[in-house]
Protein backbone atom coordinates (compact mmCIF):
# COMPACT_ATOMS: atom_id res chain seq x y z
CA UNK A 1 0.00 0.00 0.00
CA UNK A 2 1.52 2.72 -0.78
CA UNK A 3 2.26 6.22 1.75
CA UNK A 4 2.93 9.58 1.10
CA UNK A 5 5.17 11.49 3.12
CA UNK A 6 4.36 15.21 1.90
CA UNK A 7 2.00 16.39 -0.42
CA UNK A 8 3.37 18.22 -3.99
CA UNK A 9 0.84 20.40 -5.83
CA UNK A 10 1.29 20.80 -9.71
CA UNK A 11 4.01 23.22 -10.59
CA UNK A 12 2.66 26.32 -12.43
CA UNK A 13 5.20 28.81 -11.18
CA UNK A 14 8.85 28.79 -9.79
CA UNK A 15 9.23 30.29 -6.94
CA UNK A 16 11.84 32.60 -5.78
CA UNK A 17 13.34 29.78 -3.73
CA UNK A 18 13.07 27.08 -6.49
CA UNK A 19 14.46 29.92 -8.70
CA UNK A 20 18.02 30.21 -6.79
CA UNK A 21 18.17 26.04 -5.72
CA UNK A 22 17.77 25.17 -9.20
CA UNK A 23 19.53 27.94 -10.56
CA UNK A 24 22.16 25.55 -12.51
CA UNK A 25 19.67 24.14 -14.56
CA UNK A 26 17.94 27.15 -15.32
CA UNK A 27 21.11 28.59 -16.67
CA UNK A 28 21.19 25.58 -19.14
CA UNK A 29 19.51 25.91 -22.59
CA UNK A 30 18.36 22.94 -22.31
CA UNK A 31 16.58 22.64 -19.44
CA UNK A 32 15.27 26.59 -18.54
CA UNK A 33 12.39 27.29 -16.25
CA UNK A 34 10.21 25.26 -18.19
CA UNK A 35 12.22 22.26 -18.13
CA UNK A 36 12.66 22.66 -14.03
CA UNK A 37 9.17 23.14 -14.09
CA UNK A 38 8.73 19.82 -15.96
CA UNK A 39 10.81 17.66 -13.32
CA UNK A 40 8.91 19.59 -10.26
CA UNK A 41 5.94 18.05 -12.02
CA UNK A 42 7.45 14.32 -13.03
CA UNK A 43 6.41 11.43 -11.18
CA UNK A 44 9.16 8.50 -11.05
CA UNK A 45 9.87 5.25 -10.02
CA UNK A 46 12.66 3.37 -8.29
CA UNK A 47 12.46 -0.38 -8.09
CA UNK A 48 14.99 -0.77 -5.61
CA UNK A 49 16.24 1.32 -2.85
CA UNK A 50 19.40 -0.51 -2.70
CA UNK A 51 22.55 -0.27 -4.73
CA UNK A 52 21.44 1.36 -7.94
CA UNK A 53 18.48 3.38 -6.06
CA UNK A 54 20.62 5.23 -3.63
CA UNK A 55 22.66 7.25 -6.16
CA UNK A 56 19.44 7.21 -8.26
CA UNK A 57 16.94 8.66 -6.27
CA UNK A 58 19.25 11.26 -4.88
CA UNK A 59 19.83 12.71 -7.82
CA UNK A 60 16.58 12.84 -9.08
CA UNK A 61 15.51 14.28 -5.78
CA UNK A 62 18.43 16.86 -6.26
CA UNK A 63 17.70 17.94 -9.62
CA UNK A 64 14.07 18.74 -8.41
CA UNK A 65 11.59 15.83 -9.43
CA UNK A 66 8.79 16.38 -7.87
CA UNK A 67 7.50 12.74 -6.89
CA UNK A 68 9.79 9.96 -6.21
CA UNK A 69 8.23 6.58 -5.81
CA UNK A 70 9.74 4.21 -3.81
CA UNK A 71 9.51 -0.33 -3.79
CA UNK A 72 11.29 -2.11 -1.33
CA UNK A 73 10.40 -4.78 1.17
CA UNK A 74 14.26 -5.16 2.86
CA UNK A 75 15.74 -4.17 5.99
CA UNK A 76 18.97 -1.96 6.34
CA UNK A 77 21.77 -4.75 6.87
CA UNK A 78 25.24 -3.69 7.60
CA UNK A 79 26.71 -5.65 4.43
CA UNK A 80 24.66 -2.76 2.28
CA UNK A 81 26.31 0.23 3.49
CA UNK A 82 29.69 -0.72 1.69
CA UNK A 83 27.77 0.60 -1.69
CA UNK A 84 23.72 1.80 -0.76
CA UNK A 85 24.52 5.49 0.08
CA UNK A 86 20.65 5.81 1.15
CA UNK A 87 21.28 4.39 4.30
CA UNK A 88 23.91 5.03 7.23
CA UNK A 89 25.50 2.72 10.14
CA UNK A 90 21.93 3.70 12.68
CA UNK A 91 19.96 2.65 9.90
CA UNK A 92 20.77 -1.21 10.07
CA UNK A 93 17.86 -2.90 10.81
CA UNK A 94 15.34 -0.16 9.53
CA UNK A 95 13.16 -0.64 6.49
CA UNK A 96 15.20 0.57 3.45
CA UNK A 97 11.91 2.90 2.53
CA UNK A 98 11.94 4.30 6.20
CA UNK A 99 15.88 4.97 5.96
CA UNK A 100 15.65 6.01 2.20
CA UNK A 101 12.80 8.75 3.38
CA UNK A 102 14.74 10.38 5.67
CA UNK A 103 18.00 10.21 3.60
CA UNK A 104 15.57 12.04 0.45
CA UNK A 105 13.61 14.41 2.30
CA UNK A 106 17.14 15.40 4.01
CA UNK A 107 18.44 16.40 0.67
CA UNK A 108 15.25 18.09 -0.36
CA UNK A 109 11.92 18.24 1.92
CA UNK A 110 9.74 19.87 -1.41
CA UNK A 111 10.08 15.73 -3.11
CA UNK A 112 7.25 13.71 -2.33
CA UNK A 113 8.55 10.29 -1.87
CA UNK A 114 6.05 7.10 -1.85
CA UNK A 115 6.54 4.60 -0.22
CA UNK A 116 5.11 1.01 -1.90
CA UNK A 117 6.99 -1.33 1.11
CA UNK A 118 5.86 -4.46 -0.44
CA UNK A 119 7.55 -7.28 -3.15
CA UNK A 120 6.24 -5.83 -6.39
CA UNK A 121 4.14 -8.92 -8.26
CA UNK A 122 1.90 -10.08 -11.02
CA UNK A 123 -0.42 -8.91 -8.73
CA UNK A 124 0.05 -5.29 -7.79
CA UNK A 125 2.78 -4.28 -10.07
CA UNK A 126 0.53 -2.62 -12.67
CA UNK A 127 -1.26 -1.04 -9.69
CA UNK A 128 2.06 0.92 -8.20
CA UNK A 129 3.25 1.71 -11.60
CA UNK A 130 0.21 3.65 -12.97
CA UNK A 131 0.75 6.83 -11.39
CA UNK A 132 4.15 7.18 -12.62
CA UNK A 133 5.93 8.58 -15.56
CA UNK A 134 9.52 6.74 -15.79
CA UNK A 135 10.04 3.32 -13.89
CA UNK A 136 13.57 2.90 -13.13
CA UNK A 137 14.77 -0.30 -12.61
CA UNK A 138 17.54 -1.83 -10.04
CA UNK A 139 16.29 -5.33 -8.87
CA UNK A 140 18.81 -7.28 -8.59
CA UNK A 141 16.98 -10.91 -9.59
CA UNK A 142 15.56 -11.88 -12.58
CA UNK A 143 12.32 -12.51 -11.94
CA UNK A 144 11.69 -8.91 -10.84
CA UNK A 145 13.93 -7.80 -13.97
CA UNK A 146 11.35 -9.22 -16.19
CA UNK A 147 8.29 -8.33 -14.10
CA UNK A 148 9.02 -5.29 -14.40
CA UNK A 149 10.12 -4.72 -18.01
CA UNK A 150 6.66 -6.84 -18.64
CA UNK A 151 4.69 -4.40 -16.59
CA UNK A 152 6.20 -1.19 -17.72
CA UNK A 153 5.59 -2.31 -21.83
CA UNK A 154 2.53 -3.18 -20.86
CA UNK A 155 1.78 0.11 -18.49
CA UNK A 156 2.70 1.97 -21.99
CA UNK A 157 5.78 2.87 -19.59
CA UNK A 158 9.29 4.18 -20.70
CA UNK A 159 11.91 2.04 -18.32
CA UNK A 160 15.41 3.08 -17.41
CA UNK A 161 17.20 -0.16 -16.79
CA UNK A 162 20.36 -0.76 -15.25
CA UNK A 163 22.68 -3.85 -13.58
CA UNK A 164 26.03 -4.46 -11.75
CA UNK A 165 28.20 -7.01 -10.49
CA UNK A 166 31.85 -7.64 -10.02
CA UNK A 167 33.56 -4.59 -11.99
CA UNK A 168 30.96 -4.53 -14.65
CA UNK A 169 28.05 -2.88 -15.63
CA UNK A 170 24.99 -1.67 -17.92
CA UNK A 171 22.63 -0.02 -18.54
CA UNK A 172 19.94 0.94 -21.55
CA UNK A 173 16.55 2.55 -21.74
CA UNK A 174 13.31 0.53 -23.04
CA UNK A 175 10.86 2.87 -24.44
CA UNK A 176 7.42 1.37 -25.40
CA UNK A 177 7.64 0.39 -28.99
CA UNK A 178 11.32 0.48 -29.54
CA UNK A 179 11.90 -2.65 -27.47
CA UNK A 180 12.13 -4.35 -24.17
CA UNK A 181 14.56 -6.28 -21.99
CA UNK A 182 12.96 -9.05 -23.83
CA UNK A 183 14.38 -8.22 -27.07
CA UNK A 184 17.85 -8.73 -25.57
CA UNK A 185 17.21 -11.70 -23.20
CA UNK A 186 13.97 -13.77 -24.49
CA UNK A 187 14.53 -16.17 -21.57
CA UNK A 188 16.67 -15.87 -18.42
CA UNK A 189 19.54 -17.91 -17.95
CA UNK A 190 19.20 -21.21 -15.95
CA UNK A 191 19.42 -20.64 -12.13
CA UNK A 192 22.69 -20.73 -10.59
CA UNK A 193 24.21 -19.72 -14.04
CA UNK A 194 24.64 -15.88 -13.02
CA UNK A 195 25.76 -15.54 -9.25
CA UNK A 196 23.93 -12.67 -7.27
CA UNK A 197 26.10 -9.92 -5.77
CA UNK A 198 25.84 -11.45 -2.52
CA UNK A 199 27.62 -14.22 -3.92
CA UNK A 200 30.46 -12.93 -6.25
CA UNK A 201 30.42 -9.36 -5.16
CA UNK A 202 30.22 -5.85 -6.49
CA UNK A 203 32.73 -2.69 -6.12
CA UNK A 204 31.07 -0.33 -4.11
CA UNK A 205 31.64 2.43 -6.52
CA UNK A 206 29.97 0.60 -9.61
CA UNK A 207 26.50 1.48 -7.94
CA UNK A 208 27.33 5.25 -8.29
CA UNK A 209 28.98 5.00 -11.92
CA UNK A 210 25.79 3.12 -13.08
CA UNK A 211 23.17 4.74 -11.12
CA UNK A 212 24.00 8.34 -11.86
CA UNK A 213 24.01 7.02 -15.62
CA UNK A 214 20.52 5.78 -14.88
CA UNK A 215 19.39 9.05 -13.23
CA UNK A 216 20.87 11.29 -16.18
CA UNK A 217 18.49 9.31 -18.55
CA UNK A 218 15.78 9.89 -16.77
CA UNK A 219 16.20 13.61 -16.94
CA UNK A 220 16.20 13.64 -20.51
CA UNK A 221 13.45 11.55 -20.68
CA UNK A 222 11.44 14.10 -18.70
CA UNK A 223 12.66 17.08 -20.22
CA UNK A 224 12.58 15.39 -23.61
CA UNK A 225 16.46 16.24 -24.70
CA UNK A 226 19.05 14.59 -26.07
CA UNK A 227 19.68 11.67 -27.24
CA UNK A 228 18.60 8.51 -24.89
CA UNK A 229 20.13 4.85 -24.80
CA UNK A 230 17.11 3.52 -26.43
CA UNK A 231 18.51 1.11 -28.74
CA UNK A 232 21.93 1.32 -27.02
CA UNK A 233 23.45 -0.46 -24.27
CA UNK A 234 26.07 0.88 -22.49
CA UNK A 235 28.58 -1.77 -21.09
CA UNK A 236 31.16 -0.66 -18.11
CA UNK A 237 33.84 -2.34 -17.24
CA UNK A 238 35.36 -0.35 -14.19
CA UNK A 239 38.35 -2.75 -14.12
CA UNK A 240 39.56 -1.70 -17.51
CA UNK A 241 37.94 1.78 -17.21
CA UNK A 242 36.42 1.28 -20.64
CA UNK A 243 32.87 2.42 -21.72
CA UNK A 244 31.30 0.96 -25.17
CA UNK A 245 27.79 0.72 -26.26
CA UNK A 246 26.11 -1.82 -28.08
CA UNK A 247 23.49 -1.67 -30.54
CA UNK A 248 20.33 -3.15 -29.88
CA UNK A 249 16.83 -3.46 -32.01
CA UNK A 250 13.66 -4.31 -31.28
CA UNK A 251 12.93 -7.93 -31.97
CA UNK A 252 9.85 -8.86 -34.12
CA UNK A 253 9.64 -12.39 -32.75
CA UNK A 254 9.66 -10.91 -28.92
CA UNK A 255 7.31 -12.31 -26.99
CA UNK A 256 6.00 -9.21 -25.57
CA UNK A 257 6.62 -6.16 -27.85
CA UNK A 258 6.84 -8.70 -31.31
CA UNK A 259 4.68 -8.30 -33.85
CA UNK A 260 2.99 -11.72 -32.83
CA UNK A 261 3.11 -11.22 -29.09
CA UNK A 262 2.90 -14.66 -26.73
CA UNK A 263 3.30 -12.42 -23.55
CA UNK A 264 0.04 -10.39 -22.89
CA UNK A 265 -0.67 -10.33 -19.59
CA UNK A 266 1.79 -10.86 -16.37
CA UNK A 267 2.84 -14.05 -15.76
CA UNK A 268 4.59 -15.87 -12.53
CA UNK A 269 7.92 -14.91 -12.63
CA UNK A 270 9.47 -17.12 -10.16
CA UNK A 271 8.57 -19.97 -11.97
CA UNK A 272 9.43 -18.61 -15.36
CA UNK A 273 13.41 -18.26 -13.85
CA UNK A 274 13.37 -21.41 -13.00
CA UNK A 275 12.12 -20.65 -8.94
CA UNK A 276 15.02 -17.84 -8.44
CA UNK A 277 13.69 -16.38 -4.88
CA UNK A 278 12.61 -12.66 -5.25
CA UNK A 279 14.24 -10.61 -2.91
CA UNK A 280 14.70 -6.91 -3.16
């Protein structure tokens, strides 16, 4: 069920306070008052409030999005803090949303952040997303990487995806139409094949290379600038320090955004990666 910590009225006007915090994007041709005024209005969100949704969501908060949604059912434990910069040493123990709240509103009380504190499903994920603009996602299992790619094509959602592990990581944005995760993977891999990063680890920077990559897409996606990674995904290996994208196309066999779509509704996802537990 989702909470709202503090209500956000439509933008219409900046005011002189939102004129001098946001200053350095008003200066920028190509964002302006308008385009501030577009990201005070912009509804996003973060599946995730862990790795990936810590540098995320603070920079979305930062650059003045107006409403930052929130899913997450885990507790702050101390092995998180090496990387999850939403959450400090007397958080562990806390729900992540609870911690992440306080971290966000600490940056910048004018964000509403909702909270969804549940495992996003077949059941309710169409539910949370509906509200919201952009879904970002940083699950770190595969059944919740296809849930929600399913759910956001099917929402009519654009999604900004992203993953880490070890030194390495990506990340791409799916807009409705152009293709999905899908395209790329048509099945997941069989369990055990990938390890987690609780298994074979993750640098504790990668999260903030990745993530801010993430957030940055977003923007432009809300103010409608640029050029976005749709099509494109971006491989990091932090290692090697080298950055190269890949080209990617919609597939017209895809199961959900093919021309003969098999995938039309959502599905059980656990059982579709081979009974991979969800966790957030």
């Amino acid at each position: 069920m989702a909470t709202q910590t503090e209500s956000q009225t439509k933008t219409t006007a900046l005011t002189p306070y939102q004129v001098s915090r946001y200053s350095r994007h008003i200066i920028m041709p190509q964002v302006g008052s308008v385009g501030q005024r577009k990201l005070l209005d912009a509804k996003v969100l973060m599946v995730g409030a862990g790795g990936l949704g810590s540098p995320i969501t603070i920079y979305l908060t930062l650059a003045g999005v107006g409403t930052v949604g929130l899913v997450d059912f885990d507790d702050v434990d101390v092995t998180n803090l090496q990387r999850q910069i939403l959450h400090y040493n007397d958080d562990i123990g806390r729900p992540k949303v609870e911690s992440a709240v306080d971290t966000l509103k600490a940056y910048n009380p004018d964000t509403t952040v909702n909270v969804h504190e549940e495992p996003i499903s077949s059941i309710n994920a169409m539910e949370i997303m509906k509200d919201y603009d952009v879904i970002v996602n940083g699950a770190d299992n595969f059944p919740t990487r296809y849930l929600v790619n399913d759910a956001a094509y099917l929402s009519g959602k654009t999604l900004v995806d992203g993953s880490i592990l070890l030194f390495d990581g990506q990340a791409t944005t799916y807009i409705p139409g152009q293709g999905c995760y899908r395209c790329l993977f048509p099945t997941p891999p069989p369990p055990g094949e990938v390890p987690s990063c609780a298994e074979a680890g993750v640098l504790g920077m990668l999260p903030g290379m990745v993530g801010t990559i993430q957030a940055t897409e977003v923007v432009k996606q809300v103010l409608g600038v640029g050029d976005s990674l749709s099509g494109r995904l971006l491989l990091i290996d932090a290692l090697s320090m080298e950055f190269r994208t890949v080209k990617i196309r919609r597939n017209p066999q895809c199961p959900l955004c093919g021309d003969e779509p098999t995938v039309t509704e959502l599905i059980d996802y656990v059982a579709f990666c081979g009974g991979a537990p969800l966790t957030g």
